[in-house]
C-alpha atoms as a PDB file:
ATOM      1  CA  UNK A   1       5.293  17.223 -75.532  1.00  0.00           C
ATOM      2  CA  UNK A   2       5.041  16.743 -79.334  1.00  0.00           C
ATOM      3  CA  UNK A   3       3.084  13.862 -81.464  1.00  0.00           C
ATOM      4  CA  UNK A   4       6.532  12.839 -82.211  1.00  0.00           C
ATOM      5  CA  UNK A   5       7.768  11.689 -78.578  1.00  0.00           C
ATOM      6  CA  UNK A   6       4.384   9.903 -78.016  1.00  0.00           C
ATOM      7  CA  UNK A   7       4.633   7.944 -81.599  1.00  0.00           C
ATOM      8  CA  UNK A   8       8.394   7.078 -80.864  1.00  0.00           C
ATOM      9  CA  UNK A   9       7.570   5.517 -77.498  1.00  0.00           C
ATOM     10  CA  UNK A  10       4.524   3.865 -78.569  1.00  0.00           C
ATOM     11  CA  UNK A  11       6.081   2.253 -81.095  1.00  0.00           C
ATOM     12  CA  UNK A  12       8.719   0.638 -79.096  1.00  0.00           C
ATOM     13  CA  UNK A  13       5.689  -0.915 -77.634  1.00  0.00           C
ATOM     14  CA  UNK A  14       4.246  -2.124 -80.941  1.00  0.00           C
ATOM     15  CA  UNK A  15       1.821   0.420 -80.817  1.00  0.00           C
ATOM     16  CA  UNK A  16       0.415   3.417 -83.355  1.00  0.00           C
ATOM     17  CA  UNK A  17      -1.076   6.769 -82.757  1.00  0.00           C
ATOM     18  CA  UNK A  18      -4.116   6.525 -84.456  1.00  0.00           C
ATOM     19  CA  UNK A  19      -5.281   9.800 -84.190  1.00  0.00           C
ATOM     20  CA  UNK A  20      -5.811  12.870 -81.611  1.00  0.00           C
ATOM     21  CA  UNK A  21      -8.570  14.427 -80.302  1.00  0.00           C
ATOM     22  CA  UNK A  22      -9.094  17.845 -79.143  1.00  0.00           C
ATOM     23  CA  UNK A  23     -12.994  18.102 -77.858  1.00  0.00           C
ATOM     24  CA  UNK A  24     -15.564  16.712 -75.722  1.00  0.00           C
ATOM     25  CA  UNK A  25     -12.799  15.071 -73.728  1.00  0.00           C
ATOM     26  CA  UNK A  26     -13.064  13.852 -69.858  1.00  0.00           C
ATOM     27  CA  UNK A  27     -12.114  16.481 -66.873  1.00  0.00           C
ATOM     28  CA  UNK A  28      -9.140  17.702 -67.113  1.00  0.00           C
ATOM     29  CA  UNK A  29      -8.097  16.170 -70.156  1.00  0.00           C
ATOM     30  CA  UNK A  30      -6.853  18.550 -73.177  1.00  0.00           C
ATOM     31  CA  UNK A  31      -5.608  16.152 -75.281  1.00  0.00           C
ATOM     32  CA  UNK A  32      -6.622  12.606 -76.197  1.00  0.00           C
ATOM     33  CA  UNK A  33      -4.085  10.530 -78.114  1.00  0.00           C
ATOM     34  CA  UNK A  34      -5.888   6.835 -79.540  1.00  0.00           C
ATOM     35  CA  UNK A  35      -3.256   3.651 -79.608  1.00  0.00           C
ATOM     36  CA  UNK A  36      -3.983   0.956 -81.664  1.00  0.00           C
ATOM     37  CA  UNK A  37      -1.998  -2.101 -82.922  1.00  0.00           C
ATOM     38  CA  UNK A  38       1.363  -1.094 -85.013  1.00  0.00           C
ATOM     39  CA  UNK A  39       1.149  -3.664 -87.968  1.00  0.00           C
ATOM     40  CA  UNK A  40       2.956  -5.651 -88.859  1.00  0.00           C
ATOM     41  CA  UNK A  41       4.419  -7.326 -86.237  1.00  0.00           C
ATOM     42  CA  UNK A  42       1.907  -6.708 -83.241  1.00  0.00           C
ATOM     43  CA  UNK A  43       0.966 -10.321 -83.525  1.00  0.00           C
ATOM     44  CA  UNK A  44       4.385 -11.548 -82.396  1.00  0.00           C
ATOM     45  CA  UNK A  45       4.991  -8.787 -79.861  1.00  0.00           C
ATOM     46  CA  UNK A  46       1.213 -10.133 -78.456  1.00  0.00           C
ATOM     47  CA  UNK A  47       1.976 -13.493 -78.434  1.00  0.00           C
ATOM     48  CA  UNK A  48       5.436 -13.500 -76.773  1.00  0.00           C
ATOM     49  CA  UNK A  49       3.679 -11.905 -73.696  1.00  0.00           C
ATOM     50  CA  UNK A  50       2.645 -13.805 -70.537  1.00  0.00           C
ATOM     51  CA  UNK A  51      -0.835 -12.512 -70.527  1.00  0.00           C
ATOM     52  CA  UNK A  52      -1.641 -14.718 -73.838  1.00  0.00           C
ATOM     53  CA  UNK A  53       0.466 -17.240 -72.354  1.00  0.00           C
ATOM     54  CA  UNK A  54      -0.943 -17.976 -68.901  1.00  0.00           C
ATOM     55  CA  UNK A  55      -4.759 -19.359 -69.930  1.00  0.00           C
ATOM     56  CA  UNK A  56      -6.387 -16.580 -67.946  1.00  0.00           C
ATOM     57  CA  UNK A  57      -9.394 -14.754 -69.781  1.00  0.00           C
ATOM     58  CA  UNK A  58      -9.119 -11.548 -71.596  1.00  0.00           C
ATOM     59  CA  UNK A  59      -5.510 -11.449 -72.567  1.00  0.00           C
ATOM     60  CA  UNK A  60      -5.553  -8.762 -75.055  1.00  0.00           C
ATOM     61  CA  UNK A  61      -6.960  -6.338 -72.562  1.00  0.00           C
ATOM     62  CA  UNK A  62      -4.853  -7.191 -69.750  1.00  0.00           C
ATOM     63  CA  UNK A  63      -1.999  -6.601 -72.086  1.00  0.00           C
ATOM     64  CA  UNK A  64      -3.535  -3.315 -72.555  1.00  0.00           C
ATOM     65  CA  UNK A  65      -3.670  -2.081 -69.558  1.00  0.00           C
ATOM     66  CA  UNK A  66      -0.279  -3.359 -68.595  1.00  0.00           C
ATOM     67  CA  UNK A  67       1.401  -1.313 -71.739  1.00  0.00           C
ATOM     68  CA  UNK A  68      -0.417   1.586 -71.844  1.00  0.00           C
ATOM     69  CA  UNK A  69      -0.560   1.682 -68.670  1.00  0.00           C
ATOM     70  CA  UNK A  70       3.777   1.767 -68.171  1.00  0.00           C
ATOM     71  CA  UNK A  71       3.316   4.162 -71.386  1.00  0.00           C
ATOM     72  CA  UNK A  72       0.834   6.575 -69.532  1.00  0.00           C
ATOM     73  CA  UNK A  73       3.520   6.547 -66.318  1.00  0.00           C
ATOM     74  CA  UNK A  74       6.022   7.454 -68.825  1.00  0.00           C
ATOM     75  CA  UNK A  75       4.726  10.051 -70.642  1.00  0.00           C
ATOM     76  CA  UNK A  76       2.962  11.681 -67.766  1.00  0.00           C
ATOM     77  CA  UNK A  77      -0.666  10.549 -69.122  1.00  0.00           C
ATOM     78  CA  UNK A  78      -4.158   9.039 -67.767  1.00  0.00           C
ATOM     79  CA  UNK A  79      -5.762   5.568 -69.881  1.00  0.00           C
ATOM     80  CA  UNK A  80      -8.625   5.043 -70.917  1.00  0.00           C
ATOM     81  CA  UNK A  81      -9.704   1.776 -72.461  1.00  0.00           C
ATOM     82  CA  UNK A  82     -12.829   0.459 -74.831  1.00  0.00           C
ATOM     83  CA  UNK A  83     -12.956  -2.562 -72.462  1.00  0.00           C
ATOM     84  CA  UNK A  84     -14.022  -2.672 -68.826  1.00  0.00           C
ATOM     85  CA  UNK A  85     -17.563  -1.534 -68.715  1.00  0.00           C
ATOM     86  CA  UNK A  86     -20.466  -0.860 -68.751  1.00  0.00           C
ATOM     87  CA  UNK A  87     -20.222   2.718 -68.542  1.00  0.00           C
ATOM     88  CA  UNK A  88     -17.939   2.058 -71.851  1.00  0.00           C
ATOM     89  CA  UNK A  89     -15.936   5.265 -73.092  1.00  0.00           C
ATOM     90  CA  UNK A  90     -17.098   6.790 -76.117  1.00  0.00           C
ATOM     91  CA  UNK A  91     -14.116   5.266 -78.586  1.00  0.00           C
ATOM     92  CA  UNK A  92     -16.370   5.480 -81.419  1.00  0.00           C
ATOM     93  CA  UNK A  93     -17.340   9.479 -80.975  1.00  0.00           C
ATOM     94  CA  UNK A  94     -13.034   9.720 -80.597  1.00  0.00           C
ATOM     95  CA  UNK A  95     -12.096   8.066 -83.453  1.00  0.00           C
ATOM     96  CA  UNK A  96     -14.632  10.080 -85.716  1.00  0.00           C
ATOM     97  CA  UNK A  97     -13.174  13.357 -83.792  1.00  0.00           C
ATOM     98  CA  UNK A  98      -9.949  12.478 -84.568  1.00  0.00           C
ATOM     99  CA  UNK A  99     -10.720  12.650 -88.189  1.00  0.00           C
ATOM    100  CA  UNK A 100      -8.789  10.029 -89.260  1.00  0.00           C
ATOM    101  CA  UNK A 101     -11.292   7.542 -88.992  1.00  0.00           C
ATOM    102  CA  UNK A 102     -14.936   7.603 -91.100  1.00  0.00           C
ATOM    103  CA  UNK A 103     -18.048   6.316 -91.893  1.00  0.00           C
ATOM    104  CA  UNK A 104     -17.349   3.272 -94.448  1.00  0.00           C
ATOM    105  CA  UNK A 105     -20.029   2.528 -97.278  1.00  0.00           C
ATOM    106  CA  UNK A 106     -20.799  -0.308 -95.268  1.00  0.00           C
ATOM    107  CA  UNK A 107     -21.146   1.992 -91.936  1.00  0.00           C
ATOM    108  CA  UNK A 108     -18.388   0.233 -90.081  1.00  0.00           C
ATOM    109  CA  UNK A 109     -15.245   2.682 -89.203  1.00  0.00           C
ATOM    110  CA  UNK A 110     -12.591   3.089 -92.144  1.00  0.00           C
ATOM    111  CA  UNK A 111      -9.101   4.390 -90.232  1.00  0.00           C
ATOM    112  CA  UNK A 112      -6.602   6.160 -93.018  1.00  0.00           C
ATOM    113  CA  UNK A 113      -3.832   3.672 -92.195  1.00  0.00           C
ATOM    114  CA  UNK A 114      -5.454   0.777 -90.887  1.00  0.00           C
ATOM    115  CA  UNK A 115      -8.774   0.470 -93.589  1.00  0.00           C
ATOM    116  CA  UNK A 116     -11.705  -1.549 -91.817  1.00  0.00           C
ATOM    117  CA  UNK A 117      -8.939  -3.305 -89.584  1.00  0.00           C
ATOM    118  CA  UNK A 118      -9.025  -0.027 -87.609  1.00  0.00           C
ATOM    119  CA  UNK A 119      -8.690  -1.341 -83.486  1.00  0.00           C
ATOM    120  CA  UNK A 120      -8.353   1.021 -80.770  1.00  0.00           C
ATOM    121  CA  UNK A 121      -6.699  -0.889 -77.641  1.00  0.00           C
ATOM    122  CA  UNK A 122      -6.414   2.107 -75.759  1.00  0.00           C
ATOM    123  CA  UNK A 123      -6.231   6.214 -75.402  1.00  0.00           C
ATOM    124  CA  UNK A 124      -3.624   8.403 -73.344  1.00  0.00           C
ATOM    125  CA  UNK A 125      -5.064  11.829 -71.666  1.00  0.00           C
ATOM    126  CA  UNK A 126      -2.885  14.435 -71.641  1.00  0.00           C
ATOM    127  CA  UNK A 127      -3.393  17.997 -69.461  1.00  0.00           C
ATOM    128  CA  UNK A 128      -1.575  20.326 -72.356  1.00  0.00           C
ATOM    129  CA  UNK A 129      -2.148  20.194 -75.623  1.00  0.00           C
ATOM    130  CA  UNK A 130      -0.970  17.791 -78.038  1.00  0.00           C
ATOM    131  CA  UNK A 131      -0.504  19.170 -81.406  1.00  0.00           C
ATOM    132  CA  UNK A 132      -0.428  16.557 -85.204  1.00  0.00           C
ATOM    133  CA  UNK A 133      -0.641  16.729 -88.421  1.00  0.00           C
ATOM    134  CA  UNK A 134      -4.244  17.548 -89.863  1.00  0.00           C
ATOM    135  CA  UNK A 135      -5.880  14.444 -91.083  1.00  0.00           C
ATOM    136  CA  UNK A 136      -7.110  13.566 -94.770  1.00  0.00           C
ATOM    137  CA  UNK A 137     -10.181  12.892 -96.381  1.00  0.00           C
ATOM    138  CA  UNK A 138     -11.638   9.242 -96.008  1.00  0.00           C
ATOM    139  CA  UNK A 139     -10.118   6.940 -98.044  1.00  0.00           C
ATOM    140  CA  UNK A 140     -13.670   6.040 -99.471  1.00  0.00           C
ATOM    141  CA  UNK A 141     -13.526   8.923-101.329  1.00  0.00           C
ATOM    142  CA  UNK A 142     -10.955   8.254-103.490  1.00  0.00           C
ATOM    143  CA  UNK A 143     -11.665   3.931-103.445  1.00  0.00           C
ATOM    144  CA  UNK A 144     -13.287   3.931-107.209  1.00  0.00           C
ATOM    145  CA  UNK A 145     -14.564   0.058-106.765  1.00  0.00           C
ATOM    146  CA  UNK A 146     -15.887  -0.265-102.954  1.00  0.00           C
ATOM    147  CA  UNK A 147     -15.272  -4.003-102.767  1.00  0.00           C
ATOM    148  CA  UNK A 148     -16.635  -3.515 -99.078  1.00  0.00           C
ATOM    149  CA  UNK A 149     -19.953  -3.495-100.245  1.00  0.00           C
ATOM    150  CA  UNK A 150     -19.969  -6.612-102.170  1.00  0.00           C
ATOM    151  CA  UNK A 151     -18.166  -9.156 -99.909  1.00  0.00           C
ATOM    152  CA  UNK A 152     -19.908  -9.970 -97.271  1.00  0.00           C
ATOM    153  CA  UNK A 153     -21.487 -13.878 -97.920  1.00  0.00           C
ATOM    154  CA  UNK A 154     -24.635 -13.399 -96.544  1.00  0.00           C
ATOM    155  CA  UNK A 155     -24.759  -9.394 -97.246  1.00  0.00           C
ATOM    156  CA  UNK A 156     -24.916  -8.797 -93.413  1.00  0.00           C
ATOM    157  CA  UNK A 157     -24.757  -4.714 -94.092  1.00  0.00           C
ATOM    158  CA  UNK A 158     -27.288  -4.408 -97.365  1.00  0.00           C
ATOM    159  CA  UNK A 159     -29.796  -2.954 -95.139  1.00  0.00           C
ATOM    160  CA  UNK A 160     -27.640   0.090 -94.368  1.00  0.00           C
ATOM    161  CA  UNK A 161     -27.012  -1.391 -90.649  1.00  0.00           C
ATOM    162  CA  UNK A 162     -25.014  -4.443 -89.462  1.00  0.00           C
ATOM    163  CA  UNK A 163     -27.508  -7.764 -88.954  1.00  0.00           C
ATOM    164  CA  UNK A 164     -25.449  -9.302 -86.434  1.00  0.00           C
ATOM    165  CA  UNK A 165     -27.517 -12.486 -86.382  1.00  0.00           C
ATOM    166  CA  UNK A 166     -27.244 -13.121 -89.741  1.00  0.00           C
ATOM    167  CA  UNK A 167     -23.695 -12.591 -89.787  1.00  0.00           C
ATOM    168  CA  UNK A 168     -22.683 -14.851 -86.714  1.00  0.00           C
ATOM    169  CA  UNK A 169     -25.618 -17.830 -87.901  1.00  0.00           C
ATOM    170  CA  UNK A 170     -23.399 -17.834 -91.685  1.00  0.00           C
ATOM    171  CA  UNK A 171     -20.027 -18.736 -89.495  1.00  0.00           C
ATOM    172  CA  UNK A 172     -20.345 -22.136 -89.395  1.00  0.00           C
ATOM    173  CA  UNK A 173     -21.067 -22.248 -93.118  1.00  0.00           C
ATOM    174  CA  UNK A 174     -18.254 -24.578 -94.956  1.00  0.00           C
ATOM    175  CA  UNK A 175     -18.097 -21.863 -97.512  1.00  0.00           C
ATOM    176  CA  UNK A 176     -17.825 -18.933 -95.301  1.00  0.00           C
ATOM    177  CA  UNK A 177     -13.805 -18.506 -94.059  1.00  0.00           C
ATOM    178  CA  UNK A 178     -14.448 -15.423 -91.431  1.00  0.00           C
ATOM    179  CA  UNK A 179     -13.589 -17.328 -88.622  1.00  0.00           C
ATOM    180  CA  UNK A 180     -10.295 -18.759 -90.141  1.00  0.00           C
ATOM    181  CA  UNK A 181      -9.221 -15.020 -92.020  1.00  0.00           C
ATOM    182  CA  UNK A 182     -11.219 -12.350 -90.442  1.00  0.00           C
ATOM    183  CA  UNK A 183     -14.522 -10.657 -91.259  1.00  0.00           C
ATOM    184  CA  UNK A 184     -14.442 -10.855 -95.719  1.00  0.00           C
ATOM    185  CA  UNK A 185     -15.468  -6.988 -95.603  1.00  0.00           C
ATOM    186  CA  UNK A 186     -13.057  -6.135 -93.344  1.00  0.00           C
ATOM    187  CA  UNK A 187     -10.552  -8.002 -95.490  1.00  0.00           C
ATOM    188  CA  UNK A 188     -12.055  -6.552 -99.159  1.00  0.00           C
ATOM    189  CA  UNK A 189     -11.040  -3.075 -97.980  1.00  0.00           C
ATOM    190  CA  UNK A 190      -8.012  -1.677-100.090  1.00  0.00           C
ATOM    191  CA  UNK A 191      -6.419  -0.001 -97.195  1.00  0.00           C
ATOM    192  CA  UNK A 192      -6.795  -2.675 -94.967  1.00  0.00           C
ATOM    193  CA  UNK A 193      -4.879  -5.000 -97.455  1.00  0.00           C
ATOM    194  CA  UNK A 194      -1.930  -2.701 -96.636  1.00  0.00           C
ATOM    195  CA  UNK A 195      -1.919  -3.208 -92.989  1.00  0.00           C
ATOM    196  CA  UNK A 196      -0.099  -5.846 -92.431  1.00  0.00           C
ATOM    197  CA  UNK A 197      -2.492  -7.886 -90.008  1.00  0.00           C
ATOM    198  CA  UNK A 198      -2.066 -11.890 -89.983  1.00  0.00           C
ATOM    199  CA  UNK A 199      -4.997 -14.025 -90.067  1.00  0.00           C
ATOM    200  CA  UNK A 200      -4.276 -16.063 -86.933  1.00  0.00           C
ATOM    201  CA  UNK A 201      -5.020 -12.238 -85.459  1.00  0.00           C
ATOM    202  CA  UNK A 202      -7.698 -11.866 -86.727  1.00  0.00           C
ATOM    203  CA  UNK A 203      -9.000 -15.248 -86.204  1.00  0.00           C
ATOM    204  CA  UNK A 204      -8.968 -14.854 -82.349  1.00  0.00           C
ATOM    205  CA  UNK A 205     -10.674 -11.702 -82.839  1.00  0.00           C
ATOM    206  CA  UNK A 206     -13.378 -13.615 -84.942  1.00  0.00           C
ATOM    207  CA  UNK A 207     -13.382 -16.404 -81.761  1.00  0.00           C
ATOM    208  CA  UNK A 208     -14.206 -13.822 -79.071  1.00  0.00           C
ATOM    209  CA  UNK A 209     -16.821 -11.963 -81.401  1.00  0.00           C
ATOM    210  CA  UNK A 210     -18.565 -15.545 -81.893  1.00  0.00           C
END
């Protein structure tokens, strides 16, 4: 099977590839191929289904496992999901071995195509190998102003790691529009800017971080 097939089919379910990973996979898995949200337009496709329609909890990840998992039966794949434990699957280590996601300057995950609005809603294990382009440098490297570090309200990442307290206690600030927009760093990021994600997204992703 080639990158190609698995992009084309993912997309029809407003889904991306973003990226594939070759090592330190699960038992009999050769190939490791990370989904995430195809912007724009995932909002719409999301929001049209009957998981966020019928008032049950946990809508995004029951629409996850309902897509990927037709997708997986399709393409002859096993899921794996970031949801659904504890034990939790090691997305993080993935998305680094993929090399198409890195270390930001503000130590939250920069994708090459989705910025600091990387998500991962999903991963499809294949038993051959799946080959793709090589990946590029971060896009840090090449971001001359790093408007990530400045734009946090209550500098929740100046310390090198992410004070979660102090970021989630500055919410209900006036001033502060995180829960309305998204997370401000997250938003600062160049690349993100380019992704296409709508607020109202990201504001029920704010809603089930709080």
């Amino acid at each position: 099977m080639f990158i190609d097939e698995i992009e084309r089919a993912a997309g029809e379910r407003q889904l991306a590839v973003m990226g594939v990973v070759a090592e330190d996979l699960p038992e009999g898995v050769v190939s490791l191929v990370l989904l995430g949200p195809a912007e724009p337009g995932f909002w719409d496709v999301f929001t049209g289904s009957p998981e966020y329609r019928d008032g049950i909890a946990d809508p995004l990840d029951r629409w996850s496992k309902r897509v990927i998992g037709g997708l997986a039966q399709a393409l002859d794949a096993r899921t794996f999901f970031p949801f659904g434990g504890p034990p939790y699957r090691p997305f993080i280590q993935w998305a680094k071995a993929s090399g198409r996601a890195h270390p930001s300057p503000v130590g939250l995950l920069v994708h090459d195509t989705a910025g600091l609005m990387v998500s991962y809603r999903g991963a499809l294990g294949f038993a051959e190998r799946i080959d793709s382009p090589p990946p590029g440098p971060s896009p840090c490297h090449s971001c001359p102003t790093k408007p990530c570090l400045n734009a946090c309200p209550v500098d929740a990442f100046g310390s090198g790691t992410y004070d979660v307290a102090a970021c989630k206690a500055d919410l209900d600030n006036p001033k502060n529009d995180c829960m309305a927009k998204g997370c401000a760093v997250r938003r600062a990021c160049p690349i993100s800017k380019t992704y296409g994600r709508v607020e109202v997204q990201s504001a029920f992703h704010m809603r089930a971080f709080r």
